[in-house]
Protein backbone atom coordinates (compact mmCIF):
# COMPACT_ATOMS: atom_id res chain seq x y z
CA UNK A 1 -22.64 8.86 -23.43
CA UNK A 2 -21.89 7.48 -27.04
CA UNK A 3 -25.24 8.05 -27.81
CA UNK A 4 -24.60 11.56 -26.92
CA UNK A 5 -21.43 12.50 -28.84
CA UNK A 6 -23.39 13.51 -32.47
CA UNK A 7 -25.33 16.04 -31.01
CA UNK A 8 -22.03 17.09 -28.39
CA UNK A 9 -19.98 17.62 -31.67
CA UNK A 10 -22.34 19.65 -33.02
CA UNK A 11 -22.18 22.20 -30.11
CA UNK A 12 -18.88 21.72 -29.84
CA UNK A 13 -18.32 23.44 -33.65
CA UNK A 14 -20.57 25.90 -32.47
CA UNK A 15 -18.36 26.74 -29.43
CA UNK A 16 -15.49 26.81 -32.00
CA UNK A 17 -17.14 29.08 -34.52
CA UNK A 18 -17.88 31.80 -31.57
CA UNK A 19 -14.42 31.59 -29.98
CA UNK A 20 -12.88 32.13 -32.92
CA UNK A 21 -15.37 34.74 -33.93
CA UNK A 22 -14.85 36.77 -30.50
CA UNK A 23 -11.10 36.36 -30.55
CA UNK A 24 -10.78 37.73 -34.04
CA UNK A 25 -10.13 41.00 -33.40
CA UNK A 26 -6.93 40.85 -30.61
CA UNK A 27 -5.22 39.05 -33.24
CA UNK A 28 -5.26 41.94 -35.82
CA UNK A 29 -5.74 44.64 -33.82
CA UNK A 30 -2.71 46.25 -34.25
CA UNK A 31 -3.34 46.47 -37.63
CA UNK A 32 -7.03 48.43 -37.12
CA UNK A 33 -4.97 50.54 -34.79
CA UNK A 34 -2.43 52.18 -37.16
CA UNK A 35 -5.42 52.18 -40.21
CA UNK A 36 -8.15 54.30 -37.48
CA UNK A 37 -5.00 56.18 -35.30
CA UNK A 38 -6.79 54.09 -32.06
CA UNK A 39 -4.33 54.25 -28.74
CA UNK A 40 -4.13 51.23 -26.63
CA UNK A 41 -6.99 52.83 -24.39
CA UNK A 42 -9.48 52.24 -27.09
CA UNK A 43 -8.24 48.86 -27.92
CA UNK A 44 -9.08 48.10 -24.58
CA UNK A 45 -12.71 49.39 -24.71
CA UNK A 46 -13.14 47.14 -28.34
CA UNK A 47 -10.99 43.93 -27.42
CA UNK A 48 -12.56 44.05 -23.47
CA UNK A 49 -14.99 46.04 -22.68
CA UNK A 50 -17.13 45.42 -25.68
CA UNK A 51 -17.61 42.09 -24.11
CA UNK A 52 -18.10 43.15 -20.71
CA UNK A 53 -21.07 45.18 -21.48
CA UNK A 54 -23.29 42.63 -22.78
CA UNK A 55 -21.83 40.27 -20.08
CA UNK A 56 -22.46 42.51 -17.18
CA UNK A 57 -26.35 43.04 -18.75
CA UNK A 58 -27.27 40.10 -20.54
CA UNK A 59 -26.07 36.72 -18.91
CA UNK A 60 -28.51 36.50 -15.95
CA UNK A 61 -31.49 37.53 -18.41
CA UNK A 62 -29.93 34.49 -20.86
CA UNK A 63 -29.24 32.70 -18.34
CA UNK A 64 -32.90 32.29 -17.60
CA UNK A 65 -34.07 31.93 -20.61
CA UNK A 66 -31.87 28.94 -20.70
CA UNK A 67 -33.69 27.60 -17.79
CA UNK A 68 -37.12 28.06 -19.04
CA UNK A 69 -37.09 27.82 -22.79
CA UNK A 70 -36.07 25.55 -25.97
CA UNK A 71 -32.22 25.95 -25.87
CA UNK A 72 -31.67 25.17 -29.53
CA UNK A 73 -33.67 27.71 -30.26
CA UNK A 74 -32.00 30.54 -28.15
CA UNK A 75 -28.61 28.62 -29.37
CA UNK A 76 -29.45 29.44 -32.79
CA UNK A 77 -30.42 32.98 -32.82
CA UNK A 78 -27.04 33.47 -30.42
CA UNK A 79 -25.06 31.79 -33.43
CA UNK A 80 -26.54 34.47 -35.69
CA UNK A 81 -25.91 37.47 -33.03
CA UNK A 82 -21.91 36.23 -33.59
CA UNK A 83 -22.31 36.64 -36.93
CA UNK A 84 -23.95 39.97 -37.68
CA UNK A 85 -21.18 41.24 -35.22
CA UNK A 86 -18.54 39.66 -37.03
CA UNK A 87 -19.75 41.14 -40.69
CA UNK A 88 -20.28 44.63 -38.69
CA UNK A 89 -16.62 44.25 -37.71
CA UNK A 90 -15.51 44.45 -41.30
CA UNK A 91 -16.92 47.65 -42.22
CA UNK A 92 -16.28 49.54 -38.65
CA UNK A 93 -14.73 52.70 -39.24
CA UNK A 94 -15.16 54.26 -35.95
CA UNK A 95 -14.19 53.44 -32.35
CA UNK A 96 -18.28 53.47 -31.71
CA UNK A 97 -19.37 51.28 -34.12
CA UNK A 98 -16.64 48.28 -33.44
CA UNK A 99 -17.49 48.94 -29.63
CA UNK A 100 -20.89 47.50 -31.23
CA UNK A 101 -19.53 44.95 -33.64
CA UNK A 102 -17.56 43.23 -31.18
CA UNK A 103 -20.44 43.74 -27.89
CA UNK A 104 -22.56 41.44 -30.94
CA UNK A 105 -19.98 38.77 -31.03
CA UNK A 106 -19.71 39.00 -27.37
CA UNK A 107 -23.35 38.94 -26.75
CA UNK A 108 -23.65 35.52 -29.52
CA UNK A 109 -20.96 33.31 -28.06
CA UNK A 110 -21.02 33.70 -24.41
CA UNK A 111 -24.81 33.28 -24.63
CA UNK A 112 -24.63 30.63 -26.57
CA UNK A 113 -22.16 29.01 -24.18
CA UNK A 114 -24.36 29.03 -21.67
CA UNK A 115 -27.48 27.13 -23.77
CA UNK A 116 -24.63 24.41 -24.91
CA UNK A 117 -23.42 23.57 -21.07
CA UNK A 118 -27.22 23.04 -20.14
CA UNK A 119 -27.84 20.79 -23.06
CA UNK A 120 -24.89 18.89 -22.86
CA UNK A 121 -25.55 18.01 -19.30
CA UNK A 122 -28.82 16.73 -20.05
CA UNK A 123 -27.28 14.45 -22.37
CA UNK A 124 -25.30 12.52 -19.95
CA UNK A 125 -25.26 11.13 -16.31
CA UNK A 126 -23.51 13.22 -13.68
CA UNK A 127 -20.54 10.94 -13.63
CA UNK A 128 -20.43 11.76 -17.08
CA UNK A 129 -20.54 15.13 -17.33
CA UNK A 130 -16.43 15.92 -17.02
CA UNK A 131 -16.01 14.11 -20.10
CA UNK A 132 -18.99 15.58 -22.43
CA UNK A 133 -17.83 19.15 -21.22
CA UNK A 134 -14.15 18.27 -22.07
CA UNK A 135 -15.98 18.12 -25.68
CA UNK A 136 -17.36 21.40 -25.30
CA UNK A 137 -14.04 22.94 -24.02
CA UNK A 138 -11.94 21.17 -26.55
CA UNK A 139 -14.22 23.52 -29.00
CA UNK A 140 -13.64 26.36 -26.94
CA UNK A 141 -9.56 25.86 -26.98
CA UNK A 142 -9.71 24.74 -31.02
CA UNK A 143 -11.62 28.27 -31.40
CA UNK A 144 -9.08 30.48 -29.37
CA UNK A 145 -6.51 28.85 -31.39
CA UNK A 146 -8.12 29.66 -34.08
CA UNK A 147 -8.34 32.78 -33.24
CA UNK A 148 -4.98 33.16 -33.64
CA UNK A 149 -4.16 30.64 -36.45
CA UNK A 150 -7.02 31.27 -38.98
CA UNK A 151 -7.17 34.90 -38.47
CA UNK A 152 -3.45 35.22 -38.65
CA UNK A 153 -3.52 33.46 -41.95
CA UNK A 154 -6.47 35.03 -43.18
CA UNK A 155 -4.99 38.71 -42.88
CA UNK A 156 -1.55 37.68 -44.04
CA UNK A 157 -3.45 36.17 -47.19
CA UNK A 158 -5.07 39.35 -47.56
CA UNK A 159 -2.25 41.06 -47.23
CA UNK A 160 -0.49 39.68 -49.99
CA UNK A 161 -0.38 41.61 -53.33
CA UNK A 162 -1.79 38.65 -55.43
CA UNK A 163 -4.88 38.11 -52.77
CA UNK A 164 -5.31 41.37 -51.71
CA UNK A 165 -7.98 42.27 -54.08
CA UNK A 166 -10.62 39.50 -53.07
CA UNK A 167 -12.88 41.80 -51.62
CA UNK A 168 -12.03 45.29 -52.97
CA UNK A 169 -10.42 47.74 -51.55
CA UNK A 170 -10.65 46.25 -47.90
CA UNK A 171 -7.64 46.40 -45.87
CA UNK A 172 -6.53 43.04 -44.32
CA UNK A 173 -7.86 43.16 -41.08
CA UNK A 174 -11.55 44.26 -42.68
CA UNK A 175 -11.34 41.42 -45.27
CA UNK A 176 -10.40 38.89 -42.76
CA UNK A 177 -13.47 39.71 -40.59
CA UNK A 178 -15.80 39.42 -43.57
CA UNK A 179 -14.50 36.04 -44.41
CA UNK A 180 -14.81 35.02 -40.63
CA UNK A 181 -18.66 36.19 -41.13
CA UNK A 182 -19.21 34.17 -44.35
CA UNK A 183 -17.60 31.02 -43.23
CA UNK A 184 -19.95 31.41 -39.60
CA UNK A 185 -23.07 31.40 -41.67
CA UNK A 186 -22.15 28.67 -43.47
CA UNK A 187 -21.33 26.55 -40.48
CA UNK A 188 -24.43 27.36 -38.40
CA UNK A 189 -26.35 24.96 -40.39
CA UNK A 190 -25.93 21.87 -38.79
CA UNK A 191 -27.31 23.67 -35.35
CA UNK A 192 -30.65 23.34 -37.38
CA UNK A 193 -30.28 19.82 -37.17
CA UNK A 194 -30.43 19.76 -33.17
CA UNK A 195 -33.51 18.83 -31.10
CA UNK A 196 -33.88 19.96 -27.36
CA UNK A 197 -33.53 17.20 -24.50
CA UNK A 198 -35.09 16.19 -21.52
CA UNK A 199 -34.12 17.60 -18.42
CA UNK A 200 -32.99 16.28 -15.32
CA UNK A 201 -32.44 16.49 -11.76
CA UNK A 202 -34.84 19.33 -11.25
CA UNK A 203 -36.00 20.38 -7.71
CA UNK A 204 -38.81 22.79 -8.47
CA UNK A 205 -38.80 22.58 -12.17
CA UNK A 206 -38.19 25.17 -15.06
CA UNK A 207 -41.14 27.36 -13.69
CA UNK A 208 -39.98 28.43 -10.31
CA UNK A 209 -40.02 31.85 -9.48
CA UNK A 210 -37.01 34.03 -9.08
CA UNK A 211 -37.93 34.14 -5.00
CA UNK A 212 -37.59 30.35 -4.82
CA UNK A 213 -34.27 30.32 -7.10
CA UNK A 214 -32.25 33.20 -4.92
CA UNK A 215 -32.82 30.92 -1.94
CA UNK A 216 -31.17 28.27 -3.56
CA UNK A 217 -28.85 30.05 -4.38
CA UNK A 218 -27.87 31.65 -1.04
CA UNK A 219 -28.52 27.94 0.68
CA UNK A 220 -24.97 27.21 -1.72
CA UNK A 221 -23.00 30.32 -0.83
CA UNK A 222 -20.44 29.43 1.14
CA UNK A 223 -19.06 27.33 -2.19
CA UNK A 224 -20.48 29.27 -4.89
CA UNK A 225 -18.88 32.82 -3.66
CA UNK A 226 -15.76 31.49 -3.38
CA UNK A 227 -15.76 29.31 -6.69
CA UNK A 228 -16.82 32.21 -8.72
CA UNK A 229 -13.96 34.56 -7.09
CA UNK A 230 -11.17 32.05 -8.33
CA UNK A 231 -12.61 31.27 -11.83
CA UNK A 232 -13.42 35.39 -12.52
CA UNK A 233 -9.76 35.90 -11.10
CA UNK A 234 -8.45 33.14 -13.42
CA UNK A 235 -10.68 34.49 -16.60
CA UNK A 236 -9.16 38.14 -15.42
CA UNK A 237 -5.39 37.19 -16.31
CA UNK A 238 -6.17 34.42 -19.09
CA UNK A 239 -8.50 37.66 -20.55
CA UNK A 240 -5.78 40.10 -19.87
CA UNK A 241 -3.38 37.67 -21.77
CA UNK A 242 -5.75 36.99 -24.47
CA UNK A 243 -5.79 40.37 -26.04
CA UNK A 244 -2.27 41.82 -25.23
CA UNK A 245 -0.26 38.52 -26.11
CA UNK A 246 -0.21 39.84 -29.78
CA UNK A 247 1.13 43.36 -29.56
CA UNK A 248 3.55 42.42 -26.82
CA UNK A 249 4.95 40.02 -29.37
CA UNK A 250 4.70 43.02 -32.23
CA UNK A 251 6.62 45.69 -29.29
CA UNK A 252 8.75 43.39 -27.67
CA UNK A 253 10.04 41.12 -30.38
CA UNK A 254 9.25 42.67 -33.91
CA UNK A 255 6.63 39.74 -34.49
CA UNK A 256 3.49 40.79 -37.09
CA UNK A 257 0.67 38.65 -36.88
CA UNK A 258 1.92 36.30 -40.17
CA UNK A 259 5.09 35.56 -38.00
CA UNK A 260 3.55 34.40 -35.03
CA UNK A 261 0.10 33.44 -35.70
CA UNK A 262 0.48 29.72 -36.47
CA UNK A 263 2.55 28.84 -33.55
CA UNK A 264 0.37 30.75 -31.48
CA UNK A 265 -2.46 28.94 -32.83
CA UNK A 266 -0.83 25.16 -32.05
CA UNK A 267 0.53 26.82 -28.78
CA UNK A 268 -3.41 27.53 -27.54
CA UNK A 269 -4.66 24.39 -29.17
CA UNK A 270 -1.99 21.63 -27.58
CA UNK A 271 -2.04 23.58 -24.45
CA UNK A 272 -5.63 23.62 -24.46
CA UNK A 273 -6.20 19.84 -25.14
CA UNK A 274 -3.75 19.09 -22.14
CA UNK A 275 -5.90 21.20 -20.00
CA UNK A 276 -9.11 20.32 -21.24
CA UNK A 277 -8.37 16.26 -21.00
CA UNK A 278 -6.92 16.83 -17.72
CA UNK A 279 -9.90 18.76 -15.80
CA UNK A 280 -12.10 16.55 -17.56
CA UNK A 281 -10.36 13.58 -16.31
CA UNK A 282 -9.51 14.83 -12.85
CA UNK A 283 -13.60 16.18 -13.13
CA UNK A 284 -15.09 12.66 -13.40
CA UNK A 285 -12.49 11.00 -11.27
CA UNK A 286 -13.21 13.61 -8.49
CA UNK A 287 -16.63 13.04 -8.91
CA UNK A 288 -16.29 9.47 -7.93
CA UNK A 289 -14.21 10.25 -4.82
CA UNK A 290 -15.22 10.01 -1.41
CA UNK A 291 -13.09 13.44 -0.41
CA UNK A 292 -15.29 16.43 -0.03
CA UNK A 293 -14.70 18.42 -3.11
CA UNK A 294 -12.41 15.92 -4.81
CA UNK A 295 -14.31 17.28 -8.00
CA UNK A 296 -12.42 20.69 -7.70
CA UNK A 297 -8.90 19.26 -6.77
CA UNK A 298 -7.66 19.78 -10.28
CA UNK A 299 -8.74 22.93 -10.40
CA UNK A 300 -6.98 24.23 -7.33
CA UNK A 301 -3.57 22.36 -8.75
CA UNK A 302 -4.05 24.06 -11.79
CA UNK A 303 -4.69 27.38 -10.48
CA UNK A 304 -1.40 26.92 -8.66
CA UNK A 305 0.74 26.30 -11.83
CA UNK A 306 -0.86 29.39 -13.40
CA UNK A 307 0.47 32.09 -11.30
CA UNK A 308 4.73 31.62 -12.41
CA UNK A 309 2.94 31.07 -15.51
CA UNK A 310 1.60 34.64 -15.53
CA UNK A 311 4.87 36.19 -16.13
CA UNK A 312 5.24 35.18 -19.45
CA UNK A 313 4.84 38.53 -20.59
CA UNK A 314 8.47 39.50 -19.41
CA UNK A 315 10.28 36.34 -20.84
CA UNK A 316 13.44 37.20 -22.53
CA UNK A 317 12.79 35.34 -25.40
CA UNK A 318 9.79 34.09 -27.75
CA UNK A 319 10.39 30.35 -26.64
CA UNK A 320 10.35 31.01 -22.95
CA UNK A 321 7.50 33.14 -23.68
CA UNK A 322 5.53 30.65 -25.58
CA UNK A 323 6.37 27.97 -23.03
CA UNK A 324 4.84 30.55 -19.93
CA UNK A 325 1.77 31.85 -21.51
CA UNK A 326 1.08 27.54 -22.70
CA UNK A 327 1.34 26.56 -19.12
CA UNK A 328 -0.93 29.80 -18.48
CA UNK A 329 -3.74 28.17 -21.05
CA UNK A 330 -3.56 25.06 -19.57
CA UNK A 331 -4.39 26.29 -16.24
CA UNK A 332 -7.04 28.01 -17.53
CA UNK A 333 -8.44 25.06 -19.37
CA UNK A 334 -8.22 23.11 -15.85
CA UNK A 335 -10.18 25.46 -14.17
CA UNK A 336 -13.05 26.62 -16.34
CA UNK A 337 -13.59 22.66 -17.23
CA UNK A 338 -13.74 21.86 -13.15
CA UNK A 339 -16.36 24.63 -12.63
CA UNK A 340 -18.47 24.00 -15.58
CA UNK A 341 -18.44 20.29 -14.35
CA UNK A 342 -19.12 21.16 -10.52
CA UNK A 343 -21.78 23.68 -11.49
CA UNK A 344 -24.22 20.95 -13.12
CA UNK A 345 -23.13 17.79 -10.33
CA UNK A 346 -23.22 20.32 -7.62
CA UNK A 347 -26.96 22.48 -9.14
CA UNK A 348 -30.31 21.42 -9.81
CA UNK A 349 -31.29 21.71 -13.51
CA UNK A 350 -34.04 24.92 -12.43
CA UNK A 351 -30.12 26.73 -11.49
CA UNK A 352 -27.50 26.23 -14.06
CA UNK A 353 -28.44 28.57 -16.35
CA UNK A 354 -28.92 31.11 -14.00
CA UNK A 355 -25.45 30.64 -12.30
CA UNK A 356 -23.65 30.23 -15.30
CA UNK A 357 -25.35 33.39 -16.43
CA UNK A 358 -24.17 34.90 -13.01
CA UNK A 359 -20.56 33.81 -13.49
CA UNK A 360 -20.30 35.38 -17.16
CA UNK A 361 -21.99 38.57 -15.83
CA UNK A 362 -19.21 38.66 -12.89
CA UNK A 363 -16.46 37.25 -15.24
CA UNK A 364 -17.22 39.82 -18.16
CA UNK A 365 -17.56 42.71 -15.83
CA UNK A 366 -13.84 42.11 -14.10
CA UNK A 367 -12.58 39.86 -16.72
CA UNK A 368 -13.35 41.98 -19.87
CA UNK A 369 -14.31 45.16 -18.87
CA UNK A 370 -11.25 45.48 -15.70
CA UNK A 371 -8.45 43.28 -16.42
CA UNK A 372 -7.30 44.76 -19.93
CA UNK A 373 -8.12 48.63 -19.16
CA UNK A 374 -6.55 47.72 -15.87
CA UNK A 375 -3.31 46.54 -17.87
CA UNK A 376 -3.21 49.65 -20.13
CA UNK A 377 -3.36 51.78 -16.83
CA UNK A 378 -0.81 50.23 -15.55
CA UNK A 379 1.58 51.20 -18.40
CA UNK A 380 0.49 54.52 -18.51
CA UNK A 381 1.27 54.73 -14.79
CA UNK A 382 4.80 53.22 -15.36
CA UNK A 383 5.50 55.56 -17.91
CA UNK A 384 4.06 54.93 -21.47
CA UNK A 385 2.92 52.13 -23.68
CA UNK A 386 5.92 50.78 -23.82
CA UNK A 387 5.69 49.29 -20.55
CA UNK A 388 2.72 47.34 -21.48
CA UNK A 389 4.70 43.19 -21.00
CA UNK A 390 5.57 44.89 -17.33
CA UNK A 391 1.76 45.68 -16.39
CA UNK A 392 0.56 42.64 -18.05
CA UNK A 393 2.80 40.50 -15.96
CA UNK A 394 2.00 42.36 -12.39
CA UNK A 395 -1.87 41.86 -13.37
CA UNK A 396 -1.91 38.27 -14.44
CA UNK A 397 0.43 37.34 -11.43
CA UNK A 398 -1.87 38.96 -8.61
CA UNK A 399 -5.29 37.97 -10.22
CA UNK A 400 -3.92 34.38 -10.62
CA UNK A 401 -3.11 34.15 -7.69
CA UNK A 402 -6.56 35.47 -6.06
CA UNK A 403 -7.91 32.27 -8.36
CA UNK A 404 -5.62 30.08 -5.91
CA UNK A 405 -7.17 31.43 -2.81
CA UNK A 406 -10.85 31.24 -4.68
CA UNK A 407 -10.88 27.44 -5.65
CA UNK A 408 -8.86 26.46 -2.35
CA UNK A 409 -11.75 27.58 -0.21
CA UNK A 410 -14.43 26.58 -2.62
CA UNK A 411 -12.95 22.69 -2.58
CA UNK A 412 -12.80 23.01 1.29
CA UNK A 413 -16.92 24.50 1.30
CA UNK A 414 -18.08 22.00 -1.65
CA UNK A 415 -21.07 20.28 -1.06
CA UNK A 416 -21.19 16.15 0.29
CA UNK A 417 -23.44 15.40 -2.82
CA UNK A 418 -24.60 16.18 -6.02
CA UNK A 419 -28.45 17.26 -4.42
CA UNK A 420 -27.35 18.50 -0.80
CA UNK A 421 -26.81 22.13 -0.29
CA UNK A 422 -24.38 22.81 2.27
């Protein structure tokens, strides 16, 4: 495992460098939408569906490419995917072409996510494996905080009349995208530095055709359909919550990004670390237990906590708000640790890719691409954009609590070992 943690840092500042990357644009979006006169319809299509597009079409395809080919190598040209998108994001000037922008930074990170779980597995043994993903995650949380932190300091640092200049006549939210996409390139460097591992526990090896792989597959359904039900459910609200936190806190309270953007930013990290130390704790210890699907027991606690959680969007005030929509992250963190985890004790090597690619296809398509047009609906249903914290709240509760139902039958189907379908 020590041996390990060099190159596990590494992808971990890659998993921070796309999170932040793909986050960028729910942070200051309010901004693009009174500069482009965009309605909360089309912020939906460029915060969500942009990502659910290249989700829904690309993750099985990189998925198993993962399987079959040098993962660096895909990991790399991801990395640079994220960044074009980023740099396209600056100069956008049409719903169309940030549709595009932000599908690129969609495409590079949750790609890339998938190459960095497979090689990080490979690094360690399957008792292991809770703890090197916690490193991963922990890059994931520091990225969505991020997200909110860096960006939110970025465009208030643009925004100010002694900065504003830096890079022309670019409004704040352009400037701070083009800055995002210089300070990616730099940090993509040290991914040249990577070599690819060996890979274990494979059953019919990296060459087995498709045939073969879908009747693994289906020999593991009984866990898998439910597992991937409560983790889509769970991405569904923490998505949802993701990219209408911000303008709930700019309608509800009077909050601009500059106000709220570096609490929100230690809010998603701290929360995040909690979550990500406890599934990768609860992970490993489950691991070692003798109950049938000890591994996911975390999980379905955390799934539990999340659903109260989901209301944070009605909170009266900005502290009970921020406390709600922490304990929300923190589920979240829980869950998607525990099912990373599971998916490579629980898979052959020949499948992880795949199924990861799977999830992110089935997460993007409800998670992205439903959950915040679904939220937007919802307000328009109830009577305008102003009741956007309502709808927020009524989706995150019911989707969270689908997650419950998903991971409680999952743990009860799990597999008795590591290389036994059910």
């Amino acid at each position: 495992m020590f041996a390990a943690i060099p190159t596990l840092l590494v992808l971990a500042l890659a998993t921070v460098l796309g999170f932040t990357v793909m986050g960028s644009f729910a942070t200051v979006q309010e901004a693009a939408k009174a500069e482009l006169g965009l309605s909360d319809y089309a912020l939906s299509l460029i915060s969500g569906v942009s990502a659910a597009v290249p989700l829904l079409l690309l993750s099985i395809p990189i998925g198993l490419a993962v399987d079959r080919f040098n993962r660096v190598r895909i990991l790399i040209g991801l990395a640079i995917v994220w960044t074009i998108g980023t740099a396209l994001t600056s100069v956008g000037s049409s719903l169309p072409v940030l549709f595009a922008a932000r599908m690129l930074t969609a495409i590079g990170m949750t790609g890339a996510l998938t190459a960095a779980v497979s090689i990080a597995a490979d690094l360690c043994e399957p008792q292991e494996r809770g703890r090197a993903t916690l490193i991963l995650n922990l890059g994931k949380i520091v990225g969505q905080a991020l997200g909110f932190a860096l960006v939110g300091a970025l465009f208030g640092w643009f925004m100010a009349p002694a900065t504003s200049g830096w890079f022309g006549s670019m409004s704040g939210w352009r400037a701070t995208h083009l800055a995002l996409a210089l300070i990616s390139a730099v940090s993509i460097l040290p991914l040249l530095l990577l070599r690819e591992p060996a890979r274990r526990e494979s059953e019919t090896g990296p060459r087995a055709n498709f045939g073969t792989l879908m009747r693994e597959l289906l020999a593991r359904r009984a866990f898998l359909a439910p597992l991937f039900v409560g983790q889509m459910s769970v991405v569904m609200a923490d998505a949802a919550a993701g990219i209408w936190a911000a303008p709930v806190l700019t309608r509800s309270f009077g909050l601009q990004p500059a106000d709220f953007a570096g609490w929100m930013g230690l809010l998603l990290l701290g929360a995040g670390l909690i979550g990500s130390i406890a599934g990768g704790l609860s992970a490993d210890m489950g691991a070692k237990s003798l109950r049938r699907g000890g591994l996911l027991l975390g999980a379905v606690l955390a799934a539990a906590v999340g659903i109260p959680a989901a209301l944070f969007p009605i909170a009266g005030s900005v502290p009970v708000f921020a406390i709600a929509l922490g304990l929300l992250t923190v589920s979240g963190a829980v869950t998607g640790l525990v099912m990373a985890v599971a998916l490579t004790v629980w898979l052959p090597n020949e499948l992880r890719g795949l199924t990861i690619g799977a999830f992110l296809t089935f997460a993007g398509l409800f998670g992205f691409g439903f959950a915040p047009p679904l939220v937007a609906l919802a307000s328009d249903m109830m009577g305008g954009e102003h009741h956007l914290p309502t709808a927020l709240a009524e989706v995150a509760v019911i989707t969270s609590a689908i997650g419950f139902g998903g991971f409680l039958l999952a743990m009860r189907n799990a597999p008795t070992s590591s290389r036994q379908p059910i």
